[in-house]
ModelCIF file with pLDDT and N, C-alpha, C, O atoms, coordinates in Angstrom:
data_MODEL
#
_entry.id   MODEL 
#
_entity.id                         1 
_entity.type                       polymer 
_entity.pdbx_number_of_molecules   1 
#
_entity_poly.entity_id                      1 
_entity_poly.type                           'polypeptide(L)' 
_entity_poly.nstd_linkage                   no 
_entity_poly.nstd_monomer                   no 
_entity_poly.pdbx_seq_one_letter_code       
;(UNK)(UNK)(UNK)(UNK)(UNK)(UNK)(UNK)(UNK)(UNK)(UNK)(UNK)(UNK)(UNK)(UNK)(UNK)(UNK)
(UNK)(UNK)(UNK)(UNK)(UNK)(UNK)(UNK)(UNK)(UNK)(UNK)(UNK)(UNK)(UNK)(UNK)(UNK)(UNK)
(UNK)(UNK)(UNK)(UNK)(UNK)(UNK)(UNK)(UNK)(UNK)(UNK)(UNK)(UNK)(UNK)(UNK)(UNK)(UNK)
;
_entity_poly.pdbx_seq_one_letter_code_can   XXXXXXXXXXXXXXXXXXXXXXXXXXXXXXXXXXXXXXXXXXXXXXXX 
_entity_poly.pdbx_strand_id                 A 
#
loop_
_entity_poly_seq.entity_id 
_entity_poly_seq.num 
_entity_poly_seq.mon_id 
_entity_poly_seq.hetero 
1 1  UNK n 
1 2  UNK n 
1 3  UNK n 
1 4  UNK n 
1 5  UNK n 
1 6  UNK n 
1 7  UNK n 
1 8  UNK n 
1 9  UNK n 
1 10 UNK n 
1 11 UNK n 
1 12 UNK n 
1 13 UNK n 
1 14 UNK n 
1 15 UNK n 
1 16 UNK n 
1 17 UNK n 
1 18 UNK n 
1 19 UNK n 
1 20 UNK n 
1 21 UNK n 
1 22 UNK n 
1 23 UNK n 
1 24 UNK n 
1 25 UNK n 
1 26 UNK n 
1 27 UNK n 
1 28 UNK n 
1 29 UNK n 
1 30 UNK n 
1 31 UNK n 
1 32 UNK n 
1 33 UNK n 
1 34 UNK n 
1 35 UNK n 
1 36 UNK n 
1 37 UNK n 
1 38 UNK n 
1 39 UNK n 
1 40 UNK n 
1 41 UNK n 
1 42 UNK n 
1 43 UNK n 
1 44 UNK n 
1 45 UNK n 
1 46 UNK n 
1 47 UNK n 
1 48 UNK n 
#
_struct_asym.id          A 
_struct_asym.entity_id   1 
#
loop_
_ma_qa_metric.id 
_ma_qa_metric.mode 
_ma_qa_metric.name 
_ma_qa_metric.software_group_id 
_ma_qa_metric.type 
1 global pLDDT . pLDDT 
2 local  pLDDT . pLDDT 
#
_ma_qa_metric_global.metric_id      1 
_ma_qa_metric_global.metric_value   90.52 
_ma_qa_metric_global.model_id       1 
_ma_qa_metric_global.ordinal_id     1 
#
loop_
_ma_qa_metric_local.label_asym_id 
_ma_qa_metric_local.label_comp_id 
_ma_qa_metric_local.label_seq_id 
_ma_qa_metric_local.metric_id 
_ma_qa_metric_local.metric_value 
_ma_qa_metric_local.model_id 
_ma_qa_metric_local.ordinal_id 
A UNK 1  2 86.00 1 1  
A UNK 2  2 83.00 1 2  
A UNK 3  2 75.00 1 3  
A UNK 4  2 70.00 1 4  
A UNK 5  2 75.00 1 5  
A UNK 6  2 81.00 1 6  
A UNK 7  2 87.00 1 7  
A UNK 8  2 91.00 1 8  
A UNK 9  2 94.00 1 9  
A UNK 10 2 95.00 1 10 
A UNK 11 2 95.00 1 11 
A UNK 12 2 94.00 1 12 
A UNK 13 2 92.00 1 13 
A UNK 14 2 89.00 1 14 
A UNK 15 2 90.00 1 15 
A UNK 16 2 92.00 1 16 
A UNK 17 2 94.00 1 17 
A UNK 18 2 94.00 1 18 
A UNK 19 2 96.00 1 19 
A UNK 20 2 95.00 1 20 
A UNK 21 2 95.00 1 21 
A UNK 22 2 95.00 1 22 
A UNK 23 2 93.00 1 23 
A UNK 24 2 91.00 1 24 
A UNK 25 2 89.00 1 25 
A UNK 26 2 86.00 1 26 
A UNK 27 2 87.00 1 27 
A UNK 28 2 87.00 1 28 
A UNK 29 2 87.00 1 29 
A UNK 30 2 89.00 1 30 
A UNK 31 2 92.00 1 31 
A UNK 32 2 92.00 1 32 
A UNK 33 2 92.00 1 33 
A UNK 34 2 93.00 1 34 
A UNK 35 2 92.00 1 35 
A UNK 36 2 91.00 1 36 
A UNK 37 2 92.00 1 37 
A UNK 38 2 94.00 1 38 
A UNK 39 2 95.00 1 39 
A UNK 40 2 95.00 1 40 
A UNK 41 2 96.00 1 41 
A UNK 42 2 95.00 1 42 
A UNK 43 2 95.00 1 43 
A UNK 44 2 92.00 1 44 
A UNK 45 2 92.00 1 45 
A UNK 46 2 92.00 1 46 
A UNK 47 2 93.00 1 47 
A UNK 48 2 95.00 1 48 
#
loop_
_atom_site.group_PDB 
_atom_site.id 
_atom_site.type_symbol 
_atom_site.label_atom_id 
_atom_site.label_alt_id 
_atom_site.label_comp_id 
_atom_site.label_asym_id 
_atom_site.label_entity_id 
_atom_site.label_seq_id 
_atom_site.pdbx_PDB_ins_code 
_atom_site.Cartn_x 
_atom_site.Cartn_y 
_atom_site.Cartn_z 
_atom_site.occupancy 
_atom_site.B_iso_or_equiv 
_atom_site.pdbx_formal_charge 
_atom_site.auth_seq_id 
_atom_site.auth_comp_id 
_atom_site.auth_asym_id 
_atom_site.auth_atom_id 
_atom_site.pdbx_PDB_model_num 
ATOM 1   N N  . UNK A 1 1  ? -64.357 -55.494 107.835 1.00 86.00 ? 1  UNK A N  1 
ATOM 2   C CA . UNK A 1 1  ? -63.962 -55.352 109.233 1.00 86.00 ? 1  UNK A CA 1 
ATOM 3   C C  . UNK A 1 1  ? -64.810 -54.245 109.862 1.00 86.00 ? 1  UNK A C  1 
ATOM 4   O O  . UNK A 1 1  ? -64.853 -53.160 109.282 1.00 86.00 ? 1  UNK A O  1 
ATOM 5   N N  . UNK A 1 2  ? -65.538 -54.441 111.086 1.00 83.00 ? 2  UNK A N  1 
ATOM 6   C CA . UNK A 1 2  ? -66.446 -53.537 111.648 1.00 83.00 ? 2  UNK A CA 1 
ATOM 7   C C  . UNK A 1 2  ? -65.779 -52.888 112.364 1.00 83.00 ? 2  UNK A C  1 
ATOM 8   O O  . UNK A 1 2  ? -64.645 -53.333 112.537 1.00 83.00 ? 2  UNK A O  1 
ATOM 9   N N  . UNK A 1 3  ? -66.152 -51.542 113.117 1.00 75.00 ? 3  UNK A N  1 
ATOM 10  C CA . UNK A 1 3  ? -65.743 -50.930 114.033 1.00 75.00 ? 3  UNK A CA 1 
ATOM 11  C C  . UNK A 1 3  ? -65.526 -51.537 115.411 1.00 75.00 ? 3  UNK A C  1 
ATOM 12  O O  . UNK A 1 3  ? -65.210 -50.850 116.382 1.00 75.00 ? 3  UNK A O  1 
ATOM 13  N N  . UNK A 1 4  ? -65.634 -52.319 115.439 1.00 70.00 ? 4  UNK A N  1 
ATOM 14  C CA . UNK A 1 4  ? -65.674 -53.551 116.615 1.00 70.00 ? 4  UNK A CA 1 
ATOM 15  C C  . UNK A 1 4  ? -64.662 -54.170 116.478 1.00 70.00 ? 4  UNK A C  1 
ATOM 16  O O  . UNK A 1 4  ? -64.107 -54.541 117.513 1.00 70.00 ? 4  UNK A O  1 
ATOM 17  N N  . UNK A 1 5  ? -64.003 -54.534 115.078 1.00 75.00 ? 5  UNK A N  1 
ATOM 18  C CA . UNK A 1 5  ? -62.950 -55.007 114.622 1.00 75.00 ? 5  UNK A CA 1 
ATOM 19  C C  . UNK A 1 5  ? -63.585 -56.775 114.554 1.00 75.00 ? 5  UNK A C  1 
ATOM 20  O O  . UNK A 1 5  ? -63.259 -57.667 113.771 1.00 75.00 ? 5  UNK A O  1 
ATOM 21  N N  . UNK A 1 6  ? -64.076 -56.789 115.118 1.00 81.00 ? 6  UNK A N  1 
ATOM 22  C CA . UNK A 1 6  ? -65.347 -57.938 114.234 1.00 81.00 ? 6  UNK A CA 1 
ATOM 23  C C  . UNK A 1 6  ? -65.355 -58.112 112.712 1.00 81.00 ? 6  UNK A C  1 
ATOM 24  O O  . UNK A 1 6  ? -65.308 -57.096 112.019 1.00 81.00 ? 6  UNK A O  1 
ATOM 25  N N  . UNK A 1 7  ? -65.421 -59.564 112.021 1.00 87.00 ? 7  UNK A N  1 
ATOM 26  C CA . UNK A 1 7  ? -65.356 -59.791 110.579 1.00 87.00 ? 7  UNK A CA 1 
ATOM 27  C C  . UNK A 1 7  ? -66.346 -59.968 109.853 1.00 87.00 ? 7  UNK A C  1 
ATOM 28  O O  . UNK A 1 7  ? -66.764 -61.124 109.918 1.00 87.00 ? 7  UNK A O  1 
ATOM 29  N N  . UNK A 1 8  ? -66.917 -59.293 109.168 1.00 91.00 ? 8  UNK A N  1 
ATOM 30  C CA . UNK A 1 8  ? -68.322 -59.796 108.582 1.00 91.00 ? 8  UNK A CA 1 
ATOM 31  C C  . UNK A 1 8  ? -68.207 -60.232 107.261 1.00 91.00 ? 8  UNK A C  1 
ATOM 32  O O  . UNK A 1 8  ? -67.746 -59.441 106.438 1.00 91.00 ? 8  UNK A O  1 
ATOM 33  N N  . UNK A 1 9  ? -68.641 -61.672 106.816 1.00 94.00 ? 9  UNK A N  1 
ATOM 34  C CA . UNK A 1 9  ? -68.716 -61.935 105.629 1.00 94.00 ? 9  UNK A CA 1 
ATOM 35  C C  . UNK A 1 9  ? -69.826 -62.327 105.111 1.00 94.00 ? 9  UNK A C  1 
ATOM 36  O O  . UNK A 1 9  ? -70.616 -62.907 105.857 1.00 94.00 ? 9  UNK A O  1 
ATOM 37  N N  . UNK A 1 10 ? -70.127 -62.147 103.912 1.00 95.00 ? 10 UNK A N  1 
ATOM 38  C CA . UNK A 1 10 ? -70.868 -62.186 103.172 1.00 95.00 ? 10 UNK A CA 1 
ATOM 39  C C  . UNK A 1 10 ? -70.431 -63.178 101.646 1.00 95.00 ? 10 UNK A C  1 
ATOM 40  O O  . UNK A 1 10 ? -69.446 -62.810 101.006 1.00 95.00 ? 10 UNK A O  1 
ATOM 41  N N  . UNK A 1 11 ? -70.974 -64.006 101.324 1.00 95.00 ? 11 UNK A N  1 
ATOM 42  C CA . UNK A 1 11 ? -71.047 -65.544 100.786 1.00 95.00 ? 11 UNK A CA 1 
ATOM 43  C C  . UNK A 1 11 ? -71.408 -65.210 99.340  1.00 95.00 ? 11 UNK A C  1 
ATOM 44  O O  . UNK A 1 11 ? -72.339 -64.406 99.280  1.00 95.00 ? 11 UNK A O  1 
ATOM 45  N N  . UNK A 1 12 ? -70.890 -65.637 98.067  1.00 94.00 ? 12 UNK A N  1 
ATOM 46  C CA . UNK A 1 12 ? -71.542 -66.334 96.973  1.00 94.00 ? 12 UNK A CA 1 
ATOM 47  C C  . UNK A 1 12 ? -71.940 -67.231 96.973  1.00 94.00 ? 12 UNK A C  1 
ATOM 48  O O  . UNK A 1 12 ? -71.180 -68.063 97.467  1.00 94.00 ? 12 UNK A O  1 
ATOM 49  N N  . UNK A 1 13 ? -73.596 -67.919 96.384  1.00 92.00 ? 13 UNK A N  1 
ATOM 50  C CA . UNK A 1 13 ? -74.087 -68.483 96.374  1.00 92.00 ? 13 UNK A CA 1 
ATOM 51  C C  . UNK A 1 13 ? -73.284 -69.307 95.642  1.00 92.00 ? 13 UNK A C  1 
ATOM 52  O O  . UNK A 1 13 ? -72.305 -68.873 95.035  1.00 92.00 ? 13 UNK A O  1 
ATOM 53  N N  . UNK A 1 14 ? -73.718 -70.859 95.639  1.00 89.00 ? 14 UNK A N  1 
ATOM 54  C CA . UNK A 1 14 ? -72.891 -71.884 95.107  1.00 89.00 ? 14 UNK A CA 1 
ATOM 55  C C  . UNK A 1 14 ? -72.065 -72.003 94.008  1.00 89.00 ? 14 UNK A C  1 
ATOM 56  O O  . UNK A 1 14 ? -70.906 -72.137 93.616  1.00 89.00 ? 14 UNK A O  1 
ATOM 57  N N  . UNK A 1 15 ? -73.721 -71.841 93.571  1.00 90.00 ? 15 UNK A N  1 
ATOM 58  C CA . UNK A 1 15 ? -73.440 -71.346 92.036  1.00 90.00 ? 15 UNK A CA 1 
ATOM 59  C C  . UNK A 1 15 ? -72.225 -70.438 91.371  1.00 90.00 ? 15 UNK A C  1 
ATOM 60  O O  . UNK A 1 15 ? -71.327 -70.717 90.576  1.00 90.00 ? 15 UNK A O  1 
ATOM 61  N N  . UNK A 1 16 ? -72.585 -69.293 92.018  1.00 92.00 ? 16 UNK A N  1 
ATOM 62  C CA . UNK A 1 16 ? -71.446 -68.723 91.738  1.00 92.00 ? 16 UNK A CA 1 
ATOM 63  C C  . UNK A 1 16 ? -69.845 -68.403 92.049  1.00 92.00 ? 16 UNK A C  1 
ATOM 64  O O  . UNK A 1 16 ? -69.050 -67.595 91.569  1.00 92.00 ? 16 UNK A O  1 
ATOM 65  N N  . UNK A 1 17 ? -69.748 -69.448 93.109  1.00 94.00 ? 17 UNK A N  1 
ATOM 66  C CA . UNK A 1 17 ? -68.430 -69.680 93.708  1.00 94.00 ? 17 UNK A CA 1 
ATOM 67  C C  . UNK A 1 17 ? -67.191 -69.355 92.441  1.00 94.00 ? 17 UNK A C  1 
ATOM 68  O O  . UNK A 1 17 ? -67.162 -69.566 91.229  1.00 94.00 ? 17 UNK A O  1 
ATOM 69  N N  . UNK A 1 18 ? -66.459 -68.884 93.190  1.00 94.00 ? 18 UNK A N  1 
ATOM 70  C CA . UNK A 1 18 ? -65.338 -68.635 91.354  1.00 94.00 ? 18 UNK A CA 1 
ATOM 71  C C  . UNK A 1 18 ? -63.969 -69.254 92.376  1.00 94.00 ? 18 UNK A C  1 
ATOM 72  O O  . UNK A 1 18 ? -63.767 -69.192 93.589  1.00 94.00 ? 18 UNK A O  1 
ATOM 73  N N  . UNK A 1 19 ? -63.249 -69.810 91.323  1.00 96.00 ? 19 UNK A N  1 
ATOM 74  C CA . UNK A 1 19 ? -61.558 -69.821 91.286  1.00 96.00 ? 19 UNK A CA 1 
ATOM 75  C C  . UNK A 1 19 ? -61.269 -68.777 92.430  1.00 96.00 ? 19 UNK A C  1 
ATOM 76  O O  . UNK A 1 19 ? -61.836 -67.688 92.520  1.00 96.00 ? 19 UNK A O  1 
ATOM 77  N N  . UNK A 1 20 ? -60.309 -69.259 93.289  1.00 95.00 ? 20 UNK A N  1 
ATOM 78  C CA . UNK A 1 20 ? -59.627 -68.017 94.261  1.00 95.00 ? 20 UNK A CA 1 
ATOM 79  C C  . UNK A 1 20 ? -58.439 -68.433 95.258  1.00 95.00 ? 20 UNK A C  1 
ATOM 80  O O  . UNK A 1 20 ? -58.447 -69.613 95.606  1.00 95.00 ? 20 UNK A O  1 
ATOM 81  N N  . UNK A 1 21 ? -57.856 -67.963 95.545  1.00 95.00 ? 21 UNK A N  1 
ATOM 82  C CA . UNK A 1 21 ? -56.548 -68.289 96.525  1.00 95.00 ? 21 UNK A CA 1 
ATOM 83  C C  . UNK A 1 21 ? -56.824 -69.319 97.744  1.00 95.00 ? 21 UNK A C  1 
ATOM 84  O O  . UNK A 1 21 ? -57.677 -69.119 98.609  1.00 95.00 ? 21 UNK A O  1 
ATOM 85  N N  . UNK A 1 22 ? -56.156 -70.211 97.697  1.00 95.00 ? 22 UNK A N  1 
ATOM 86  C CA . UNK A 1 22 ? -56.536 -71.289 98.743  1.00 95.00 ? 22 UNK A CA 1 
ATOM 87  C C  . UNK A 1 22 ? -55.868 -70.674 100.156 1.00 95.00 ? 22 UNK A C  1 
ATOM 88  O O  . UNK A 1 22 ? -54.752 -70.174 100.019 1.00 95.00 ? 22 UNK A O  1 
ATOM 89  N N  . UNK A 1 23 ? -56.328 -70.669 101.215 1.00 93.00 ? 23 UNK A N  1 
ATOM 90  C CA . UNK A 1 23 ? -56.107 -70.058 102.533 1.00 93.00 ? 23 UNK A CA 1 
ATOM 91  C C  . UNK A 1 23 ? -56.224 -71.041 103.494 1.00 93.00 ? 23 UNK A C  1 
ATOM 92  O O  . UNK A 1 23 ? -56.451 -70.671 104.645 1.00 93.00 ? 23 UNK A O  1 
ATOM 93  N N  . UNK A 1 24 ? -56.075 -72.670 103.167 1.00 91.00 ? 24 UNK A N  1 
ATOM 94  C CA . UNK A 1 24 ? -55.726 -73.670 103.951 1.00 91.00 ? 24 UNK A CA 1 
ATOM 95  C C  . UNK A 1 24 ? -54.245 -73.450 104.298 1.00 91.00 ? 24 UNK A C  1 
ATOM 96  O O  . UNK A 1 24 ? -53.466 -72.862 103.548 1.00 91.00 ? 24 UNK A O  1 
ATOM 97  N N  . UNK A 1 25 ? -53.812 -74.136 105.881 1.00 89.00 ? 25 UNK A N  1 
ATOM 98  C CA . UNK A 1 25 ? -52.132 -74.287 105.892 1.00 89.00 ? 25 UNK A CA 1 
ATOM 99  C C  . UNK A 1 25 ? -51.532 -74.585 105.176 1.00 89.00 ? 25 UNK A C  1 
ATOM 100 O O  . UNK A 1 25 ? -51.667 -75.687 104.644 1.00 89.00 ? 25 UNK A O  1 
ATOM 101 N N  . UNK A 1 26 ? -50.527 -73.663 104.817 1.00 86.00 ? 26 UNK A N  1 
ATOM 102 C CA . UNK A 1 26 ? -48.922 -74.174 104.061 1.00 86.00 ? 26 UNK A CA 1 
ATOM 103 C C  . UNK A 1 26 ? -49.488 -74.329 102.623 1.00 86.00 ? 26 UNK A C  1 
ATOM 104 O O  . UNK A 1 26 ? -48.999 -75.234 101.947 1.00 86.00 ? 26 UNK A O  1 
ATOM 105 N N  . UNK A 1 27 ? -50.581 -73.458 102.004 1.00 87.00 ? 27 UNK A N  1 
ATOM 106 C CA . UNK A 1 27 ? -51.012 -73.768 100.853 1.00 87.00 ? 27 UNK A CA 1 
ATOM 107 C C  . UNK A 1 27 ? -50.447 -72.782 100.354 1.00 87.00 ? 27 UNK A C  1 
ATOM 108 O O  . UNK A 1 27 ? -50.847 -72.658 99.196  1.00 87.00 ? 27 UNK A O  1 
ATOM 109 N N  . UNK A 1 28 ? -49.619 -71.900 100.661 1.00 87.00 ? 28 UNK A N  1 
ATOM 110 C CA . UNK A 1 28 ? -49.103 -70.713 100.363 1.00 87.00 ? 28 UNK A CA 1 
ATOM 111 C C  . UNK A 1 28 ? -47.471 -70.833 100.219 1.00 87.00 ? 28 UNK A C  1 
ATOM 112 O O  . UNK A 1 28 ? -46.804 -70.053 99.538  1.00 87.00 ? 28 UNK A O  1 
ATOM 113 N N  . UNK A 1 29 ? -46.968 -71.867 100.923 1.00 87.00 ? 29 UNK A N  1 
ATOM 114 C CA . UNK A 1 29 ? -45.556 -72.266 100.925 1.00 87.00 ? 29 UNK A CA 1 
ATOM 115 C C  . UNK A 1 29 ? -44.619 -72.566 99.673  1.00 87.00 ? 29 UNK A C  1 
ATOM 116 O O  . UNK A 1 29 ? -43.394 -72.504 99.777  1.00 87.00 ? 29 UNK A O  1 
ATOM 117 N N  . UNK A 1 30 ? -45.234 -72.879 98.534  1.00 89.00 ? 30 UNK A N  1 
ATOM 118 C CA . UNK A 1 30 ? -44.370 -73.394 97.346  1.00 89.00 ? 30 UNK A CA 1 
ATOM 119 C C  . UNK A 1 30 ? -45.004 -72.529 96.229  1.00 89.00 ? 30 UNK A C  1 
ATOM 120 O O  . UNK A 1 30 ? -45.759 -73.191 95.516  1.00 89.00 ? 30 UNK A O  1 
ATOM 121 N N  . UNK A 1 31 ? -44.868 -70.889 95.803  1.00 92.00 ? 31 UNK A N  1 
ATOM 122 C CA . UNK A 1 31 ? -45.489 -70.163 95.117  1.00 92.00 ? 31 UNK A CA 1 
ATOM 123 C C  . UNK A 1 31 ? -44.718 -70.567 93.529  1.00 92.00 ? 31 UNK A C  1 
ATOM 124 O O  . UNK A 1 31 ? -43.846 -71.423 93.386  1.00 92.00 ? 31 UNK A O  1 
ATOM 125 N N  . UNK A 1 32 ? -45.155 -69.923 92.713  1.00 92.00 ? 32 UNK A N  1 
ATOM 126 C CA . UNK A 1 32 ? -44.499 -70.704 91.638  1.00 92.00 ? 32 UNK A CA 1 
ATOM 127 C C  . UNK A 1 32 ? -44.676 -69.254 90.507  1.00 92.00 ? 32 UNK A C  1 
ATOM 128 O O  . UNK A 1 32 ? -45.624 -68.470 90.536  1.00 92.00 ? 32 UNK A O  1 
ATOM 129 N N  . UNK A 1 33 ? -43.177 -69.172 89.307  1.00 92.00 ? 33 UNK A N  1 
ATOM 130 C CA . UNK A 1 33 ? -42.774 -68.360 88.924  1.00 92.00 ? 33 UNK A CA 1 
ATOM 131 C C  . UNK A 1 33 ? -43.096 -68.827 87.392  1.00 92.00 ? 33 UNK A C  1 
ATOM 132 O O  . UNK A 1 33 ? -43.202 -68.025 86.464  1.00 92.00 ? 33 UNK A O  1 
ATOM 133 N N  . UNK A 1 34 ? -43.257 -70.460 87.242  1.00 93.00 ? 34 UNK A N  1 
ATOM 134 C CA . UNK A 1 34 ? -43.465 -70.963 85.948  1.00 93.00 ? 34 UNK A CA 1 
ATOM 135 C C  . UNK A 1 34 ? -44.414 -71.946 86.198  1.00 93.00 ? 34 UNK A C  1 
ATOM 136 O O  . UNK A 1 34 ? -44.492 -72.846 87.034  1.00 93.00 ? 34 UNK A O  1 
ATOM 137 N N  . UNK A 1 35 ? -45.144 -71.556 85.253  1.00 92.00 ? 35 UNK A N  1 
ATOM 138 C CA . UNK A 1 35 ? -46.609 -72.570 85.080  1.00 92.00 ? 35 UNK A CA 1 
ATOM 139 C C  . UNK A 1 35 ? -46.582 -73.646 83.468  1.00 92.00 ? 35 UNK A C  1 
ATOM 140 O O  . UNK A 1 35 ? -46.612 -73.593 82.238  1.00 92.00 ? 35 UNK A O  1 
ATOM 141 N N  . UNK A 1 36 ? -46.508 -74.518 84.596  1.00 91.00 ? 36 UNK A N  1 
ATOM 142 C CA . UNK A 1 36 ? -46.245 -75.756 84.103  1.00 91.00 ? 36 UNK A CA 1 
ATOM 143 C C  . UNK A 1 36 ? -47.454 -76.940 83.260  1.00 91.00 ? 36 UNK A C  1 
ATOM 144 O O  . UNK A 1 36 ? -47.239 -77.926 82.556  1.00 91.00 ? 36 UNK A O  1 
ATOM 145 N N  . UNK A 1 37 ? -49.132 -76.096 83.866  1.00 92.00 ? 37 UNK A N  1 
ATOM 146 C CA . UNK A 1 37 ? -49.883 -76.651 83.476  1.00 92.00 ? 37 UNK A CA 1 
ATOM 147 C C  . UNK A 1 37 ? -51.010 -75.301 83.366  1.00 92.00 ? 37 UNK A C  1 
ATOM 148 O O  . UNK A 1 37 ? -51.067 -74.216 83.945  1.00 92.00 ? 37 UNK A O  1 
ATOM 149 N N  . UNK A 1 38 ? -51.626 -75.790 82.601  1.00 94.00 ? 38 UNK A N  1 
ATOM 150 C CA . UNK A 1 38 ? -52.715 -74.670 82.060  1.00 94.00 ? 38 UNK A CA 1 
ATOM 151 C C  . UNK A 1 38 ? -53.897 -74.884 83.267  1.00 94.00 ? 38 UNK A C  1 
ATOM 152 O O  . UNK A 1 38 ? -54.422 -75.992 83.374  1.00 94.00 ? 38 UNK A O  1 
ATOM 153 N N  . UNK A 1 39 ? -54.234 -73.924 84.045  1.00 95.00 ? 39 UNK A N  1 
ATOM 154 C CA . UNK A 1 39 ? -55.399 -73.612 85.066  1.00 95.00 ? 39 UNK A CA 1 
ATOM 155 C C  . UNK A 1 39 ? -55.427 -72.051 85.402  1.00 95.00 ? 39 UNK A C  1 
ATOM 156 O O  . UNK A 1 39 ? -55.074 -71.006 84.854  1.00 95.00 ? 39 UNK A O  1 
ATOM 157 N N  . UNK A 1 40 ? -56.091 -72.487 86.708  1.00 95.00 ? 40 UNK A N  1 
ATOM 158 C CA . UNK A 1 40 ? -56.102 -71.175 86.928  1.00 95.00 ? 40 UNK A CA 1 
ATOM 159 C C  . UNK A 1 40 ? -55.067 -70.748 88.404  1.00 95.00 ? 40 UNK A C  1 
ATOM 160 O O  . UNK A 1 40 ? -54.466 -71.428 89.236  1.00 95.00 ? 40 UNK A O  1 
ATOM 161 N N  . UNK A 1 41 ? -55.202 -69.677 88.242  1.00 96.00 ? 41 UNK A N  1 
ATOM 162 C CA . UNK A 1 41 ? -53.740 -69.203 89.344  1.00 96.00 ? 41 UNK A CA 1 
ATOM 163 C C  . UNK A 1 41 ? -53.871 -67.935 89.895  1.00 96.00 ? 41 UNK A C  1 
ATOM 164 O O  . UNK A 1 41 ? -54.270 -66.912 89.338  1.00 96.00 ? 41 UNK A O  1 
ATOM 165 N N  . UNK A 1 42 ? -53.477 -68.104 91.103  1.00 95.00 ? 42 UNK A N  1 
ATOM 166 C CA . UNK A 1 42 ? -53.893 -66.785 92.041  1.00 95.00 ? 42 UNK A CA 1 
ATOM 167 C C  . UNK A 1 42 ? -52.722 -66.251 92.380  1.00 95.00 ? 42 UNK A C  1 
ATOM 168 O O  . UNK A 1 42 ? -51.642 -66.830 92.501  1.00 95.00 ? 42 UNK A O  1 
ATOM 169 N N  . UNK A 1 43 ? -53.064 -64.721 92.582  1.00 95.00 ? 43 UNK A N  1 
ATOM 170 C CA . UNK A 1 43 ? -51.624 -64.055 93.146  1.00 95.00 ? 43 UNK A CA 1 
ATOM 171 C C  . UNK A 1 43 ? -51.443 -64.616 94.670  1.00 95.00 ? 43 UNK A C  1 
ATOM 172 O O  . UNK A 1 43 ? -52.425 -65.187 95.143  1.00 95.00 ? 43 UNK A O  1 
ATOM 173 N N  . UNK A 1 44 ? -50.470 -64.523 95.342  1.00 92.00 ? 44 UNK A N  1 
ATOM 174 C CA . UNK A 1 44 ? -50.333 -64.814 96.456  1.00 92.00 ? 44 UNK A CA 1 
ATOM 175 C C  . UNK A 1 44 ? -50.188 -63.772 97.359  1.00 92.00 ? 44 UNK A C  1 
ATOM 176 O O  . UNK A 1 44 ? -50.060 -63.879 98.579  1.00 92.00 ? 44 UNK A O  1 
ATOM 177 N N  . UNK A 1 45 ? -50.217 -62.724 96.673  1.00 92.00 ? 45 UNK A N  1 
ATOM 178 C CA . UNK A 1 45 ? -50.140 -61.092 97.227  1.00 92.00 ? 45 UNK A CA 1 
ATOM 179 C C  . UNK A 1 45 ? -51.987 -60.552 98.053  1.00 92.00 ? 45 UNK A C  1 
ATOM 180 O O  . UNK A 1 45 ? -52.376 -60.225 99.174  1.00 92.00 ? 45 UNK A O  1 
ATOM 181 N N  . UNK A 1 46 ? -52.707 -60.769 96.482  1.00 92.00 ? 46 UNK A N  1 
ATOM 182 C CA . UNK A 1 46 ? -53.694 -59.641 96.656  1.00 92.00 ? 46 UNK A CA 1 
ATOM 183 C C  . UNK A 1 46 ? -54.871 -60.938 96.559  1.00 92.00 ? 46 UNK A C  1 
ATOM 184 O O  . UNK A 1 46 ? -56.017 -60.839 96.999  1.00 92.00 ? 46 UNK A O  1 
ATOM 185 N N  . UNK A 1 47 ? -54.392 -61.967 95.987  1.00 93.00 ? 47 UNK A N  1 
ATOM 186 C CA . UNK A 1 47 ? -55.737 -62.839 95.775  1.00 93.00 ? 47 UNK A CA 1 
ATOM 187 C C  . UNK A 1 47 ? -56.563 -63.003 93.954  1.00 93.00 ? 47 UNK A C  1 
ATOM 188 O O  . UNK A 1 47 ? -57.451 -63.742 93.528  1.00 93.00 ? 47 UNK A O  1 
ATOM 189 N N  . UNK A 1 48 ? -55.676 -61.856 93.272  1.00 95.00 ? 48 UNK A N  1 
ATOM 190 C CA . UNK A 1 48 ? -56.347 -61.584 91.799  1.00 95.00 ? 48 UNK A CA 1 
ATOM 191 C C  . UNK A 1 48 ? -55.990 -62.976 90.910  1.00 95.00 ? 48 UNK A C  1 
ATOM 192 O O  . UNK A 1 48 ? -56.367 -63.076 89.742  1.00 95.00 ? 48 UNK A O  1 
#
């Protein structure tokens, strides 16, 4: 966040795209306490 309050981002290349919290609508709505299938899983807090 700039002093402008402007957002600047900066990209991983394809390649290195990793696993991370989905930030589409309502993708956040049904968080889950038991994992039912082996993947990967994001906090819904911080993103870790």
């Amino acid at each position: 966040e700039e002093s402008s309050g402007e957002i600047s981002v900066f990209f991983f290349e394809d390649e290195k795209v990793k696993y991370g919290l989905p930030i589409m609508p309502d993708s956040l709505d049904q968080p889950l306490k038991m994992i039912k299938q082996r993947d990967h899983y994001s906090c819904t807090f911080c993103g870790y």
